[in-house]
PDB file of N, CA and C in Angstrom:
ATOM      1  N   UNK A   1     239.900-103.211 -31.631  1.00  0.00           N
ATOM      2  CA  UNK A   1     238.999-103.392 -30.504  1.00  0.00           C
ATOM      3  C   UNK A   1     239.842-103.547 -29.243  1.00  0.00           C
ATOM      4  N   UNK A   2     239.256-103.252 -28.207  1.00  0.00           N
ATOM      5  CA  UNK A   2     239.684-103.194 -27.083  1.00  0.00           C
ATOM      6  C   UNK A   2     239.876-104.362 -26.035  1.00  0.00           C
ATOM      7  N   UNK A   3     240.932-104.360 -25.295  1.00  0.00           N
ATOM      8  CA  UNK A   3     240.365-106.229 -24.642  1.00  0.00           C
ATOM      9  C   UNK A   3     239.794-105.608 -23.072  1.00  0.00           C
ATOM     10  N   UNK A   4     239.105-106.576 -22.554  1.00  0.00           N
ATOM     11  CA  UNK A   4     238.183-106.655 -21.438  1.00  0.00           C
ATOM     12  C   UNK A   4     238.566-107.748 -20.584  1.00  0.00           C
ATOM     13  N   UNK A   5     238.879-107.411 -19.530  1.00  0.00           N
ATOM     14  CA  UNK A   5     239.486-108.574 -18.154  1.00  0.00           C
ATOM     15  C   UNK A   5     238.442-108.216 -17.517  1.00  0.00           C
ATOM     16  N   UNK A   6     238.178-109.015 -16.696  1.00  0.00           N
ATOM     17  CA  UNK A   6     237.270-109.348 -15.151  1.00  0.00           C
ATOM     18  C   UNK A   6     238.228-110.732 -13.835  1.00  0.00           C
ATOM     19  N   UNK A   7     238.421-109.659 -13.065  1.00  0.00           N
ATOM     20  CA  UNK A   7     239.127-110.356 -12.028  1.00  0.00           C
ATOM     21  C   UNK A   7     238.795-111.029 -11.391  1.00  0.00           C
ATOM     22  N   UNK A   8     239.447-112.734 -11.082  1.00  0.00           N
ATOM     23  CA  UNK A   8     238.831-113.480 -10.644  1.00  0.00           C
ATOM     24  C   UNK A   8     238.701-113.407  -9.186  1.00  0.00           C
ATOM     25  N   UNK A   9     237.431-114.264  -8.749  1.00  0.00           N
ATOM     26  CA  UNK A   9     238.082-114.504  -6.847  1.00  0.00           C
ATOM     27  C   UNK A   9     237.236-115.682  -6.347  1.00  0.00           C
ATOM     28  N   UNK A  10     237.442-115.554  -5.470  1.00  0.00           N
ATOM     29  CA  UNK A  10     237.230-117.572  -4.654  1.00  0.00           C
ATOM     30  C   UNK A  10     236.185-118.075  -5.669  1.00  0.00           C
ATOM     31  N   UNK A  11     234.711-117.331  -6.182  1.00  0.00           N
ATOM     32  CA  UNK A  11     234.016-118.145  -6.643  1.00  0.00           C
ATOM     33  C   UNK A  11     233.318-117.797  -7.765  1.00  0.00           C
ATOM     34  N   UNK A  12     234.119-117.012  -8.637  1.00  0.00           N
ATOM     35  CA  UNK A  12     233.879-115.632  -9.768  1.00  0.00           C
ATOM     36  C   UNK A  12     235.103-116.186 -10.543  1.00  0.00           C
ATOM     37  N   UNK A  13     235.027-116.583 -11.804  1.00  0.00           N
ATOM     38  CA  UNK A  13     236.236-116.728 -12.836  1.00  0.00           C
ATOM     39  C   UNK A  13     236.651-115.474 -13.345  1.00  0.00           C
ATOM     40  N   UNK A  14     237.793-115.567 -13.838  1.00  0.00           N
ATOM     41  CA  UNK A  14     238.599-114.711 -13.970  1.00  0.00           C
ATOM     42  C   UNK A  14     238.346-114.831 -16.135  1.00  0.00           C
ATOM     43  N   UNK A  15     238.456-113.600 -16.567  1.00  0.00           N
ATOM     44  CA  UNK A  15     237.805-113.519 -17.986  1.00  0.00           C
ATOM     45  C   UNK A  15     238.619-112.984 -18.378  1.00  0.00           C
ATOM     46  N   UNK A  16     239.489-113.014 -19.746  1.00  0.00           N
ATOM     47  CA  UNK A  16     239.934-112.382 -20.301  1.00  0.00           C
ATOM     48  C   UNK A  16     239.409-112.176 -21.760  1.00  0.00           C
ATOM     49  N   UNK A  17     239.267-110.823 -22.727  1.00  0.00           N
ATOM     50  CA  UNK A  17     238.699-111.146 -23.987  1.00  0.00           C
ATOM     51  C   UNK A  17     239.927-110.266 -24.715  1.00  0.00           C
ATOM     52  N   UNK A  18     240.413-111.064 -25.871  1.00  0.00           N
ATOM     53  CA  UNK A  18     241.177-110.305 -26.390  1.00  0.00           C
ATOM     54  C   UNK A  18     240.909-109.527 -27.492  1.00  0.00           C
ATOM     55  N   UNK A  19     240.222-108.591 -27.584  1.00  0.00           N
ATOM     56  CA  UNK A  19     239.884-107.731 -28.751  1.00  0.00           C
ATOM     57  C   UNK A  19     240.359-107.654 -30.236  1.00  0.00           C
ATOM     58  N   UNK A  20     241.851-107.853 -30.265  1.00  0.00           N
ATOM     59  CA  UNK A  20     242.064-108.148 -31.703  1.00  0.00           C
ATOM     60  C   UNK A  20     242.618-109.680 -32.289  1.00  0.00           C
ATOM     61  N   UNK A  21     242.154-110.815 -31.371  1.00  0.00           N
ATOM     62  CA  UNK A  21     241.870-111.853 -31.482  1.00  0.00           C
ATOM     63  C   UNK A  21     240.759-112.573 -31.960  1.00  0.00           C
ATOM     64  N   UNK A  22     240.320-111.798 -30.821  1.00  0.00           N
ATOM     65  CA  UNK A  22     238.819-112.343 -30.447  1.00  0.00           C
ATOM     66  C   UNK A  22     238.629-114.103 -29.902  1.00  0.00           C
ATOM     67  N   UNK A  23     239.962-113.921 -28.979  1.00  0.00           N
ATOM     68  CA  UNK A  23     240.189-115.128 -28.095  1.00  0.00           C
ATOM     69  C   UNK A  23     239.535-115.000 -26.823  1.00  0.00           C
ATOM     70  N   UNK A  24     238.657-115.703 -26.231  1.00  0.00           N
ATOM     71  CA  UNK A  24     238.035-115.475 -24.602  1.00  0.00           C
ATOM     72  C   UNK A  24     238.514-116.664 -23.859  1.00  0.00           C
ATOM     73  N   UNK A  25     239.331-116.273 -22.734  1.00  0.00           N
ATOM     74  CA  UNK A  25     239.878-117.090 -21.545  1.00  0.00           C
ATOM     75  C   UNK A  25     238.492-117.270 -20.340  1.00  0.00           C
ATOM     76  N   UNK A  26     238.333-117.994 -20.110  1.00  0.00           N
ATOM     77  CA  UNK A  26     237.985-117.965 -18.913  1.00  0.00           C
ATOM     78  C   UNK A  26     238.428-119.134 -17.782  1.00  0.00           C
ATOM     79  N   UNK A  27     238.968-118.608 -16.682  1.00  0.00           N
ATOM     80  CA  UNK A  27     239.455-119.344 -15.840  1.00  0.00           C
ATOM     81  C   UNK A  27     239.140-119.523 -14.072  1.00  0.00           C
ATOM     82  N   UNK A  28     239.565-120.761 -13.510  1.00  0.00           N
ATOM     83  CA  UNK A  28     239.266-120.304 -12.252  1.00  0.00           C
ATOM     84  C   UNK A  28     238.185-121.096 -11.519  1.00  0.00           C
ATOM     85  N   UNK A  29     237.433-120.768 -10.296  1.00  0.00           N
ATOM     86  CA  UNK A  29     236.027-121.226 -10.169  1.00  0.00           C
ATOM     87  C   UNK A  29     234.964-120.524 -10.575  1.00  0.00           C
ATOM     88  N   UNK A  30     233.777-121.147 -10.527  1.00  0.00           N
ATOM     89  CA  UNK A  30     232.318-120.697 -10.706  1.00  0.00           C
ATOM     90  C   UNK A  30     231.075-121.592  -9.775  1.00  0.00           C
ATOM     91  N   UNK A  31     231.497-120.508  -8.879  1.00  0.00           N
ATOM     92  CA  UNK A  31     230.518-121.537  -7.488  1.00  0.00           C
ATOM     93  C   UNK A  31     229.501-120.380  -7.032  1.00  0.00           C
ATOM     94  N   UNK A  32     229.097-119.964  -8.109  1.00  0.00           N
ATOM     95  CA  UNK A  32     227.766-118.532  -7.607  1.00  0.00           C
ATOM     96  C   UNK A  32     226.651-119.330  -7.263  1.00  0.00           C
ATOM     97  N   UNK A  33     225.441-118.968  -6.155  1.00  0.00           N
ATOM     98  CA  UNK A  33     224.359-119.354  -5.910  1.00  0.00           C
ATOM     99  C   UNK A  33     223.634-118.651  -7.386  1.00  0.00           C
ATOM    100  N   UNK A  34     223.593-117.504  -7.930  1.00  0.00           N
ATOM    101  CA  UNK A  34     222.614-117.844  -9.144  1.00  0.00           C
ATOM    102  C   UNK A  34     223.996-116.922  -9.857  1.00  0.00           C
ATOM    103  N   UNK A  35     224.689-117.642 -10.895  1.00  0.00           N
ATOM    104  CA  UNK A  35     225.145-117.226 -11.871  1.00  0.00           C
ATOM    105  C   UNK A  35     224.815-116.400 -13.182  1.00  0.00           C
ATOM    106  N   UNK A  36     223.171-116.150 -13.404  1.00  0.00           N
ATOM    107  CA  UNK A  36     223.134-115.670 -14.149  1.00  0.00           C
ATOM    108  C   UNK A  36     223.290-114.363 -14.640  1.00  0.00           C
ATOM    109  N   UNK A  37     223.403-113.773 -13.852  1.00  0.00           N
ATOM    110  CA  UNK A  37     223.529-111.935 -13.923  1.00  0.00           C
ATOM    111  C   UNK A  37     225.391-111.921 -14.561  1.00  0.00           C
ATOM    112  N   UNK A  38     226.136-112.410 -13.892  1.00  0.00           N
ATOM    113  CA  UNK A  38     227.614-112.944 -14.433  1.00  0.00           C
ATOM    114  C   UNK A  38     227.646-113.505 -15.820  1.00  0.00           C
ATOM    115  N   UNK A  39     227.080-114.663 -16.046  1.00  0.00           N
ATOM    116  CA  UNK A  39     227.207-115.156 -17.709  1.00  0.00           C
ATOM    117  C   UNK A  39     226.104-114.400 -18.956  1.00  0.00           C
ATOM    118  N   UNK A  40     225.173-113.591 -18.128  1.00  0.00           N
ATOM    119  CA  UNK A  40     224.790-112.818 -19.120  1.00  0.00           C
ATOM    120  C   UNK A  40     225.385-111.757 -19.368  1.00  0.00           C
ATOM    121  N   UNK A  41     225.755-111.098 -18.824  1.00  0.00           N
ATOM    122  CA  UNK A  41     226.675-109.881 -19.282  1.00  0.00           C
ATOM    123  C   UNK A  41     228.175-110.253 -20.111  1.00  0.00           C
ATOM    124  N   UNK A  42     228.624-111.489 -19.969  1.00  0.00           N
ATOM    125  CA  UNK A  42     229.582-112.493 -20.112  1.00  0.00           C
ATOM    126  C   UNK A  42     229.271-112.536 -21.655  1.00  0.00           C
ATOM    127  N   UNK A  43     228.131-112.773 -21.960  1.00  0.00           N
ATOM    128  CA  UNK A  43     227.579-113.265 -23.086  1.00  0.00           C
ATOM    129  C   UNK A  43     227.476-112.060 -23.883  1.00  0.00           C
ATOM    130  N   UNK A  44     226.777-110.871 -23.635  1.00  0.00           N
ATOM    131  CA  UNK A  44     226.824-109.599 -24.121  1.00  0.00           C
ATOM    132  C   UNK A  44     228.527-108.949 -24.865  1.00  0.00           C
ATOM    133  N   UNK A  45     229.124-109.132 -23.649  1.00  0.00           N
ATOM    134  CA  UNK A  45     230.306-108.363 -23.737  1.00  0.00           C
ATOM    135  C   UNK A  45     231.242-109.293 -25.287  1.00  0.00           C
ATOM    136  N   UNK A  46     231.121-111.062 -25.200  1.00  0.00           N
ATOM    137  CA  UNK A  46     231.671-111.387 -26.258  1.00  0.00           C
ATOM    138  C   UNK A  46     230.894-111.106 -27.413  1.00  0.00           C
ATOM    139  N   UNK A  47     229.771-111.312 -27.453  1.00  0.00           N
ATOM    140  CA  UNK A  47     228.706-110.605 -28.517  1.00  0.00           C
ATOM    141  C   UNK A  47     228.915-108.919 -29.125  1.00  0.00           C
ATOM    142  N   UNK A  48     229.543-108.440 -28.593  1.00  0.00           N
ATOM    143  CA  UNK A  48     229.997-106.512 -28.516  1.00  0.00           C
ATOM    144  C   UNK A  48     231.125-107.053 -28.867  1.00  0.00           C
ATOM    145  N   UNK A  49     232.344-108.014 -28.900  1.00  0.00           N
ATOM    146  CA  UNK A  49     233.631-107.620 -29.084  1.00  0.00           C
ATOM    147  C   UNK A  49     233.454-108.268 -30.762  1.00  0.00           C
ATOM    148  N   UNK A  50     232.427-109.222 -30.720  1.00  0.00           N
ATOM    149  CA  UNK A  50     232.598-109.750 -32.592  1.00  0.00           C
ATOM    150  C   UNK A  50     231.906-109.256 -33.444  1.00  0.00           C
ATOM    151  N   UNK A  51     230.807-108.420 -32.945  1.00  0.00           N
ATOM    152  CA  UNK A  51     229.763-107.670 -34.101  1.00  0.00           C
ATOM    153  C   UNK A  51     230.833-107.200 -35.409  1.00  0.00           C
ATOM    154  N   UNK A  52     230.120-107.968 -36.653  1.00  0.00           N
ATOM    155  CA  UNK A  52     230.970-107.229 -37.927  1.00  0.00           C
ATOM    156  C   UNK A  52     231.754-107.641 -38.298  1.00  0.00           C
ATOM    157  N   UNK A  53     232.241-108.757 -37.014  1.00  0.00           N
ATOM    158  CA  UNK A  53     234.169-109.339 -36.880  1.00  0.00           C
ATOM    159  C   UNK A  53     234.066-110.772 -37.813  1.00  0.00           C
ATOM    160  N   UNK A  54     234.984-111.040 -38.743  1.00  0.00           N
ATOM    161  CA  UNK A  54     234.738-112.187 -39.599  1.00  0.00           C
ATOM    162  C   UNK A  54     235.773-112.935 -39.158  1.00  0.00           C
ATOM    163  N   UNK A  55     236.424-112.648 -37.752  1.00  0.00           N
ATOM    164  CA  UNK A  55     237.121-113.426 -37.335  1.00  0.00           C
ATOM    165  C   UNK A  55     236.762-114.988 -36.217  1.00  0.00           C
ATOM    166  N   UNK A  56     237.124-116.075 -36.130  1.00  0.00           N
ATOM    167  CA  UNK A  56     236.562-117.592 -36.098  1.00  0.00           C
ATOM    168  C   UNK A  56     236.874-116.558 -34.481  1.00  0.00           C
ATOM    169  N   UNK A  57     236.090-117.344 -33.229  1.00  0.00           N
ATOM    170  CA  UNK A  57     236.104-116.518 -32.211  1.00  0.00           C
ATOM    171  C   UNK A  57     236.472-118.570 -31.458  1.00  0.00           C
ATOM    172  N   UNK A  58     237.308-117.688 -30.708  1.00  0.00           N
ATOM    173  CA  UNK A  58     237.828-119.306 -29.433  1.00  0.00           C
ATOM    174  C   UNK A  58     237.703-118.993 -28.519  1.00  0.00           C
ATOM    175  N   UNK A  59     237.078-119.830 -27.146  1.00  0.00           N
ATOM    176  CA  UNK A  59     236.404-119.758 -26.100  1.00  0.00           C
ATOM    177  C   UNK A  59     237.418-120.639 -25.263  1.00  0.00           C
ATOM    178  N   UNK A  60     238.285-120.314 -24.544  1.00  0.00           N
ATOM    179  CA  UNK A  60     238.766-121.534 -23.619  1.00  0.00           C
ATOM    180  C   UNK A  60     238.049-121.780 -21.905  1.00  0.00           C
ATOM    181  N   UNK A  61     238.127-122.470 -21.535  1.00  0.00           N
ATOM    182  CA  UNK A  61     237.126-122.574 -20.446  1.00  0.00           C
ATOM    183  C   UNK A  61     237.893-123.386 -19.588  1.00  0.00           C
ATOM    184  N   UNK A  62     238.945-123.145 -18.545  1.00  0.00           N
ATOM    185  CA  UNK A  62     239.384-124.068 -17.182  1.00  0.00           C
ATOM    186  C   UNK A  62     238.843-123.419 -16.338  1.00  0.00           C
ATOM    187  N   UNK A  63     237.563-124.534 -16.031  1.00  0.00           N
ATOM    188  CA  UNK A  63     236.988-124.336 -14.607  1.00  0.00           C
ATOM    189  C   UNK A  63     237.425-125.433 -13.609  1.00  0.00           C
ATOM    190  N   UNK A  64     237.800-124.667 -12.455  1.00  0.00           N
ATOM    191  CA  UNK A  64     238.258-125.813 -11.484  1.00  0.00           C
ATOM    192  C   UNK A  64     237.699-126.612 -10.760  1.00  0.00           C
ATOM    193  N   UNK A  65     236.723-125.402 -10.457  1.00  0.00           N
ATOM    194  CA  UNK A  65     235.527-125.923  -9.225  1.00  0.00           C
ATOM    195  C   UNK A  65     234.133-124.906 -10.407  1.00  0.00           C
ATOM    196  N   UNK A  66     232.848-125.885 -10.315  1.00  0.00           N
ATOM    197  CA  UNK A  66     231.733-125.121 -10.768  1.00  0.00           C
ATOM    198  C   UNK A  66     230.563-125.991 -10.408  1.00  0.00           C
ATOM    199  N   UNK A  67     229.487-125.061 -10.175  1.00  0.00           N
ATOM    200  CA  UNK A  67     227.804-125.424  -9.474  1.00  0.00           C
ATOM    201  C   UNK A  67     227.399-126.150 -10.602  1.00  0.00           C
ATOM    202  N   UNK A  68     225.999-126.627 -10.133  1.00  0.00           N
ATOM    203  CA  UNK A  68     224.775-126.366 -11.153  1.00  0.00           C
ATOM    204  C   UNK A  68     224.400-125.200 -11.921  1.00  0.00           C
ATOM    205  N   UNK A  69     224.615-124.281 -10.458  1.00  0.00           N
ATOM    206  CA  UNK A  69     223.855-122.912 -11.079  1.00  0.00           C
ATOM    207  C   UNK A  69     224.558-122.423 -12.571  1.00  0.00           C
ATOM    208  N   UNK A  70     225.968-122.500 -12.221  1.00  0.00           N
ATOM    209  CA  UNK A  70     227.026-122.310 -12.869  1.00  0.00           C
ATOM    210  C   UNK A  70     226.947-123.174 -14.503  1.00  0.00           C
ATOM    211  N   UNK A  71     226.461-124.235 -13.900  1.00  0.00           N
ATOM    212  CA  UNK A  71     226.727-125.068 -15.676  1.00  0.00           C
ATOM    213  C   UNK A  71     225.718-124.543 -16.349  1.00  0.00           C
ATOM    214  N   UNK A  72     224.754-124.280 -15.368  1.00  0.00           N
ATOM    215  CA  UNK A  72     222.895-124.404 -16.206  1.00  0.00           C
ATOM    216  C   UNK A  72     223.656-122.584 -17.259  1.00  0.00           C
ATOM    217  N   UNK A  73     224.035-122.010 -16.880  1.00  0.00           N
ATOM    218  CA  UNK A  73     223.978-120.868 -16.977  1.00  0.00           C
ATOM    219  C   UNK A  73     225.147-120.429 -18.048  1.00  0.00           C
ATOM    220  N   UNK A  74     226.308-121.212 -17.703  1.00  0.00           N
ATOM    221  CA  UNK A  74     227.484-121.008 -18.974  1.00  0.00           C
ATOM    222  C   UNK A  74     226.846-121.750 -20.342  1.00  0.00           C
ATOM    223  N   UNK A  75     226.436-123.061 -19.966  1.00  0.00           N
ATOM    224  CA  UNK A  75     225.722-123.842 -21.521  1.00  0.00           C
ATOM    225  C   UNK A  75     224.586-123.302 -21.912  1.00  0.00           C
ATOM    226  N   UNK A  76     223.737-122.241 -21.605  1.00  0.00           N
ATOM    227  CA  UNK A  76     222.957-121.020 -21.622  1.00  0.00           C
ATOM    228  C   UNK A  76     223.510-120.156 -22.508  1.00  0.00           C
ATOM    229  N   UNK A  77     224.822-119.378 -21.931  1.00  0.00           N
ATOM    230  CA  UNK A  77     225.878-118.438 -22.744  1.00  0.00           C
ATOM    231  C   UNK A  77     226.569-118.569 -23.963  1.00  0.00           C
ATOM    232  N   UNK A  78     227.265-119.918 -23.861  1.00  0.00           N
ATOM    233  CA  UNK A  78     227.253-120.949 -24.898  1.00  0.00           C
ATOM    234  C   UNK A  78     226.708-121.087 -26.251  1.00  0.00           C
ATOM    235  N   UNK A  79     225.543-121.891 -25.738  1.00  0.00           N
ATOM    236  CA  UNK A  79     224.034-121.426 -26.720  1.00  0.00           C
ATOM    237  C   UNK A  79     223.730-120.051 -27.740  1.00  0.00           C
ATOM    238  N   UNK A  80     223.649-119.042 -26.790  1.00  0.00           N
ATOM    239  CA  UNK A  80     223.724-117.439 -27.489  1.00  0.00           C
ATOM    240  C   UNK A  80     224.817-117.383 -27.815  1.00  0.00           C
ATOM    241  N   UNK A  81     225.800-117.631 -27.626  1.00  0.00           N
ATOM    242  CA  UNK A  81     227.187-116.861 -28.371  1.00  0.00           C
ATOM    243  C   UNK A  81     226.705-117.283 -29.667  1.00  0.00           C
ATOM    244  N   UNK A  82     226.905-119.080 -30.009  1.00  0.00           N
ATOM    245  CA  UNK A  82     226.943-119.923 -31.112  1.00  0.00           C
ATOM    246  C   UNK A  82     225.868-119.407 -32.076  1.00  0.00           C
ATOM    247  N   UNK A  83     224.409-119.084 -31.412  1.00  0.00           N
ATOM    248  CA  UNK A  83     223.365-118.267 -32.253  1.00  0.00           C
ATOM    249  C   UNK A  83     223.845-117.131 -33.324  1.00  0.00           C
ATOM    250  N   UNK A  84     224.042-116.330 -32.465  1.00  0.00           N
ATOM    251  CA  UNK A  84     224.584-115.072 -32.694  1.00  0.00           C
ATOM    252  C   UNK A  84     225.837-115.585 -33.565  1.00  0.00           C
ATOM    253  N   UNK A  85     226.696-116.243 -33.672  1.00  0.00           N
ATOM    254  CA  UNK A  85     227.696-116.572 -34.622  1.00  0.00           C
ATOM    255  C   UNK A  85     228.037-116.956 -35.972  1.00  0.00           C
ATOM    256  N   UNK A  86     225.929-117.337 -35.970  1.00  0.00           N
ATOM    257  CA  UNK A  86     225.620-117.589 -37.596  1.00  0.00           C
ATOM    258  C   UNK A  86     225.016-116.748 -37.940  1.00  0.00           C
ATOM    259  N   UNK A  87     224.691-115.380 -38.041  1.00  0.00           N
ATOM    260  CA  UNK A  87     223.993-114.423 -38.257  1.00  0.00           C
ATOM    261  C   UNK A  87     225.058-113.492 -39.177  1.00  0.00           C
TER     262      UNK A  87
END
């Protein structure tokens, strides 16, 4: 599998997924007025890298600076990954 970066900037974390890990970095801030369009696709893309994968999947998360919008919305992503992880 392939790995997938997303570049960070002032208020957008920076993502790394490592495809034949299946380790996800995420770093940086998360100060979006509505975060969700970001952690859902966020959520998709780690969901697409483990389909099938019987490998234990690790999530690291240094956020420096992050909203409401931001928490409501990663512990949202969170949520679905972990779903999707017992299936």
């Amino acid at each position: 599998m392939n790995n997938y970066q997303i570049e960070g900037s002032c208020n957008s974390p920076a993502v790394i997924i490592d495809g034949k890990t299946g380790i996800v970095n995420i770093s940086g801030s998360s100060d979006f007025k509505s975060a969700k369009y970001f952690y859902q696709n966020l959520s998709r893309w780690i969901n697409a890298f483990n389909l099938g994968s019987n490998k234990t999947r690790i999530i690291n998360i240094r956020l420096t600076d992050i909203n409401k919008s931001s928490v409501k919305w990663l512990k949202h992503t969170l949520e679905q990954i972990d779903k999707c992880s017992h299936y």
